[in-house]
C-alpha atoms as a PDB file:
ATOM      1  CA  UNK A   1      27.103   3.921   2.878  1.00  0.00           C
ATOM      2  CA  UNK A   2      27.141   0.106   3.461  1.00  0.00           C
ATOM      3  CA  UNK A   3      29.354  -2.027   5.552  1.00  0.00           C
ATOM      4  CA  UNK A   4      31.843  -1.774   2.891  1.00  0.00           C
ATOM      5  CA  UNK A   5      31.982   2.036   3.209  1.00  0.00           C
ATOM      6  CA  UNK A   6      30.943   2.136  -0.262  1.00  0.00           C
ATOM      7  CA  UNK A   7      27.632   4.474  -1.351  1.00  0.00           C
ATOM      8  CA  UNK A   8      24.589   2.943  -1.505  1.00  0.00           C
ATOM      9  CA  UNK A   9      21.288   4.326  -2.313  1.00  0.00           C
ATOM     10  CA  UNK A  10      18.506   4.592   0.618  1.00  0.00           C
ATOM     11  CA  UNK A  11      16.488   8.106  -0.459  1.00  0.00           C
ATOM     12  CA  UNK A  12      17.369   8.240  -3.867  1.00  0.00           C
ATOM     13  CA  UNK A  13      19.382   6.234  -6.643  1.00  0.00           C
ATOM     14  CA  UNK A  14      21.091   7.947  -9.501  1.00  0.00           C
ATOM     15  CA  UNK A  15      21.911   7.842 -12.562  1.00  0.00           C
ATOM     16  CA  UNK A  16      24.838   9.724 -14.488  1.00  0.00           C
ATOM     17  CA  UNK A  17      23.497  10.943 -17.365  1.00  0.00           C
ATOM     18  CA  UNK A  18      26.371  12.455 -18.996  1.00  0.00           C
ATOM     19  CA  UNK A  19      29.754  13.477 -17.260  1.00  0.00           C
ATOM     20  CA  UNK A  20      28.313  16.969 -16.568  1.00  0.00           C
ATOM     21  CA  UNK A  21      25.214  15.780 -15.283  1.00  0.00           C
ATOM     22  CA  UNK A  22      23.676  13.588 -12.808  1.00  0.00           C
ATOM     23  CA  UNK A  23      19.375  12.583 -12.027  1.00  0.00           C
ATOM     24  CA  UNK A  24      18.475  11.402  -8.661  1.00  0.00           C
ATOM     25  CA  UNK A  25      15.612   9.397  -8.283  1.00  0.00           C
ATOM     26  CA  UNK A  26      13.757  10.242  -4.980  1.00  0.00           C
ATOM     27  CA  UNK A  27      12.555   6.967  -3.558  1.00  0.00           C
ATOM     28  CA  UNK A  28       8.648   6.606  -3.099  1.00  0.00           C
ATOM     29  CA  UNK A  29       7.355   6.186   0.495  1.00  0.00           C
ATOM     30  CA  UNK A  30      10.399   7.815   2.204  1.00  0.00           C
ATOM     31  CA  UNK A  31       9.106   9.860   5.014  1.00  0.00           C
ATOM     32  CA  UNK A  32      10.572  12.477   7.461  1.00  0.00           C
ATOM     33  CA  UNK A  33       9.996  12.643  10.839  1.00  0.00           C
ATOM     34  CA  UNK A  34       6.753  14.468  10.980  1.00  0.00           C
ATOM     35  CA  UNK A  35       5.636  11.970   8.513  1.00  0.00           C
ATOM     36  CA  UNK A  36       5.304  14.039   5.107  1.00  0.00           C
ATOM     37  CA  UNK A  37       6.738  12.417   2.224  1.00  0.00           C
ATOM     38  CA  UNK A  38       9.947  13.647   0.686  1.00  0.00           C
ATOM     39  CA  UNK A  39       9.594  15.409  -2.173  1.00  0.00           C
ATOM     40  CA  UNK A  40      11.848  16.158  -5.100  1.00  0.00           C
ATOM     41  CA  UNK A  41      11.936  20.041  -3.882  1.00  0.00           C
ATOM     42  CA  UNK A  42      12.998  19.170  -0.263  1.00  0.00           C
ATOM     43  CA  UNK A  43      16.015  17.737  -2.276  1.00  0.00           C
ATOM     44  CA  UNK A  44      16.875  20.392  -4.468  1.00  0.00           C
ATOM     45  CA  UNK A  45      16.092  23.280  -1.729  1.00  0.00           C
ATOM     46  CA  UNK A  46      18.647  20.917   0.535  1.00  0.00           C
ATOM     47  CA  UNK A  47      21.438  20.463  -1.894  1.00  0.00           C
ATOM     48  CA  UNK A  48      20.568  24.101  -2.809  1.00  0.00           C
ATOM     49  CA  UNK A  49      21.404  25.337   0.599  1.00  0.00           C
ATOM     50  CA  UNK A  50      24.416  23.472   1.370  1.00  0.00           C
ATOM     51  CA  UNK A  51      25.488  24.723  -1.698  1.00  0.00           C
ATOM     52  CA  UNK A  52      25.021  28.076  -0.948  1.00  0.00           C
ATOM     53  CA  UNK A  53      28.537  30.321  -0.961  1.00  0.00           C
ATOM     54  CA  UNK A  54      27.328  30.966   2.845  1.00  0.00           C
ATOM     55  CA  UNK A  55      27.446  26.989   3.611  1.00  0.00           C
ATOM     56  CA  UNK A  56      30.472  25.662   5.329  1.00  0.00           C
ATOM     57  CA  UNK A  57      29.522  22.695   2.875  1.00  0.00           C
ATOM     58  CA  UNK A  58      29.711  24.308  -0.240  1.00  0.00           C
ATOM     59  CA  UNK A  59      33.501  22.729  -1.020  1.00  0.00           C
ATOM     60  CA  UNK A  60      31.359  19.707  -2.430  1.00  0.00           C
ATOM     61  CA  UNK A  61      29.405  21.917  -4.639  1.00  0.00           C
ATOM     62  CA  UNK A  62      32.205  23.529  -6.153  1.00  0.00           C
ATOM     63  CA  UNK A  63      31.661  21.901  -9.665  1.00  0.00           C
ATOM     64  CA  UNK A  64      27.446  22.585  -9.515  1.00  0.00           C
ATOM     65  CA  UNK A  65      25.922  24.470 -11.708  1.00  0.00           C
ATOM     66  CA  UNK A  66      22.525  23.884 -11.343  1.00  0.00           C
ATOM     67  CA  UNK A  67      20.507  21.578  -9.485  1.00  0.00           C
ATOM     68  CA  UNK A  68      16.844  21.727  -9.858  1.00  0.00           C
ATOM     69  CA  UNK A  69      13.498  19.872  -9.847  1.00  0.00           C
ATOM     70  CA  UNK A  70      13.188  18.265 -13.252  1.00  0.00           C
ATOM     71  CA  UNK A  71      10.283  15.605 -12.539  1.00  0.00           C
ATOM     72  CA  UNK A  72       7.705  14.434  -9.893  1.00  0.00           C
ATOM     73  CA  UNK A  73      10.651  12.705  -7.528  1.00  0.00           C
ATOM     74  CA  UNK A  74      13.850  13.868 -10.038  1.00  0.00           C
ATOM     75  CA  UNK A  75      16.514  16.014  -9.325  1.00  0.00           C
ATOM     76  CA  UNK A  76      18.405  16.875 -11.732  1.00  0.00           C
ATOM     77  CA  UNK A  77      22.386  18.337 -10.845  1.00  0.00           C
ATOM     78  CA  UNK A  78      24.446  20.181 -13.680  1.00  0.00           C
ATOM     79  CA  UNK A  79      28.120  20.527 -13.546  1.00  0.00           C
ATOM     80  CA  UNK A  80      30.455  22.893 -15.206  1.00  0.00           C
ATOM     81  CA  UNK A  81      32.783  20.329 -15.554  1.00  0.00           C
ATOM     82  CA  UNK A  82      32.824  16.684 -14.526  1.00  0.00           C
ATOM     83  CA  UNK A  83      33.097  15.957 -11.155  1.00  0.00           C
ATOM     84  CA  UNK A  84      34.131  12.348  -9.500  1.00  0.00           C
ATOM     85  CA  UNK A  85      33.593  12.966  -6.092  1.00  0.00           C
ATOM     86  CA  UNK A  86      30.101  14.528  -5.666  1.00  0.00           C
ATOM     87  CA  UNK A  87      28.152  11.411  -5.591  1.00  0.00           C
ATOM     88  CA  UNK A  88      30.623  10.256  -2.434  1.00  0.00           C
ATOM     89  CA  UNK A  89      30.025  13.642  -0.811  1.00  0.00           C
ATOM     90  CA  UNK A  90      26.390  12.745  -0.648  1.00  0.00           C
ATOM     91  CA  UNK A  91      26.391  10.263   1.433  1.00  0.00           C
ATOM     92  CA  UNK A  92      28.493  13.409   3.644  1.00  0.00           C
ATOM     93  CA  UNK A  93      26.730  15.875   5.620  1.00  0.00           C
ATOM     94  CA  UNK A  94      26.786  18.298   2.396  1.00  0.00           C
ATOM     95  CA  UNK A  95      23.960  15.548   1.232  1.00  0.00           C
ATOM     96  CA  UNK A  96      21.727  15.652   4.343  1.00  0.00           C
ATOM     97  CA  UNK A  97      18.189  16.452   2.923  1.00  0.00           C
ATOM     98  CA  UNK A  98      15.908  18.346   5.334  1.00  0.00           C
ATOM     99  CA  UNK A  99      12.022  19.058   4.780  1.00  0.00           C
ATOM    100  CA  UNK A 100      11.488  22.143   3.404  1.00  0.00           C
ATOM    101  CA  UNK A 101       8.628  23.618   4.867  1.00  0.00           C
ATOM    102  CA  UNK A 102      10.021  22.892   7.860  1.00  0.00           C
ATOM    103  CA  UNK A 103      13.557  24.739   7.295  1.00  0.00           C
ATOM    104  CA  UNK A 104      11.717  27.534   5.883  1.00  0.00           C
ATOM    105  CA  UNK A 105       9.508  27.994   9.325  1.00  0.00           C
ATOM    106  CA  UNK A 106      12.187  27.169  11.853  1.00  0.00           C
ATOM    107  CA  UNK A 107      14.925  29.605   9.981  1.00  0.00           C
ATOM    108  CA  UNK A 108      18.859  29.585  10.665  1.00  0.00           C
ATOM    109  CA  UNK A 109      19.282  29.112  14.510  1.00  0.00           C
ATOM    110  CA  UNK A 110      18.285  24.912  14.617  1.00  0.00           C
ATOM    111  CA  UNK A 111      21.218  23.253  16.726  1.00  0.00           C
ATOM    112  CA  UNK A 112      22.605  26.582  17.950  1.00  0.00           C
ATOM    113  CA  UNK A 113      23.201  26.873  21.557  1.00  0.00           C
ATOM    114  CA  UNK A 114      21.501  29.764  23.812  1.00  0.00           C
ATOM    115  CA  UNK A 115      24.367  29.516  26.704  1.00  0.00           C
END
């Protein structure tokens, strides 16, 4: 978000294809942590897995389809109907992008307390 509280693209723009779907552009040289390039799949796996009936996020998913890896750094997001909000509730934690490799290795328990 800017100072305006409006959305504003740092990883990815978009564009809105049709009202039932929606291509984000991965930016290039956008690096996590461990410096490895994001990739189009650590965005899809991410929005994937807050979407996931499981996820306490997946209230901003509720009008995906489909969201998949439809070019080099695109992701493309299907709705079943059109859907106003979602591009707002990416700039939410239900947008947070994490690497995948790394989610895949360190599992479920990252952030949870052992007492």
């Amino acid at each position: 978000m800017d100072s305006k509280f409006a959305v504003s693209p740092n990883l990815a723009t978009y564009e809105q294809v049709s009202p039932t779907q929606l291509k984000l552009k991965i930016r290039d040289g956008v690096k996590f942590w461990d410096g490895k390039p994001l990739t189009a799949e650590d965005v899809a796996y991410s929005l994937n897995r807050s979407a996931a009936d499981d996820s306490a996020l997946s209230y901003a998913f509720l009008f995906v389809k489909d969201i998949k890896v439809t070019g080099d750094q695109e992701v493309t997001v299907t709705f079943s109907s059109p859907d106003s909000g979602f591009v707002d509730s990416l700039a939410t934690v239900a947008g947070a992008v994490v690497e995948k490799a790394w989610a895949e290795k360190t599992g479920d328990k990252v952030g949870t307390s052992t007492g």
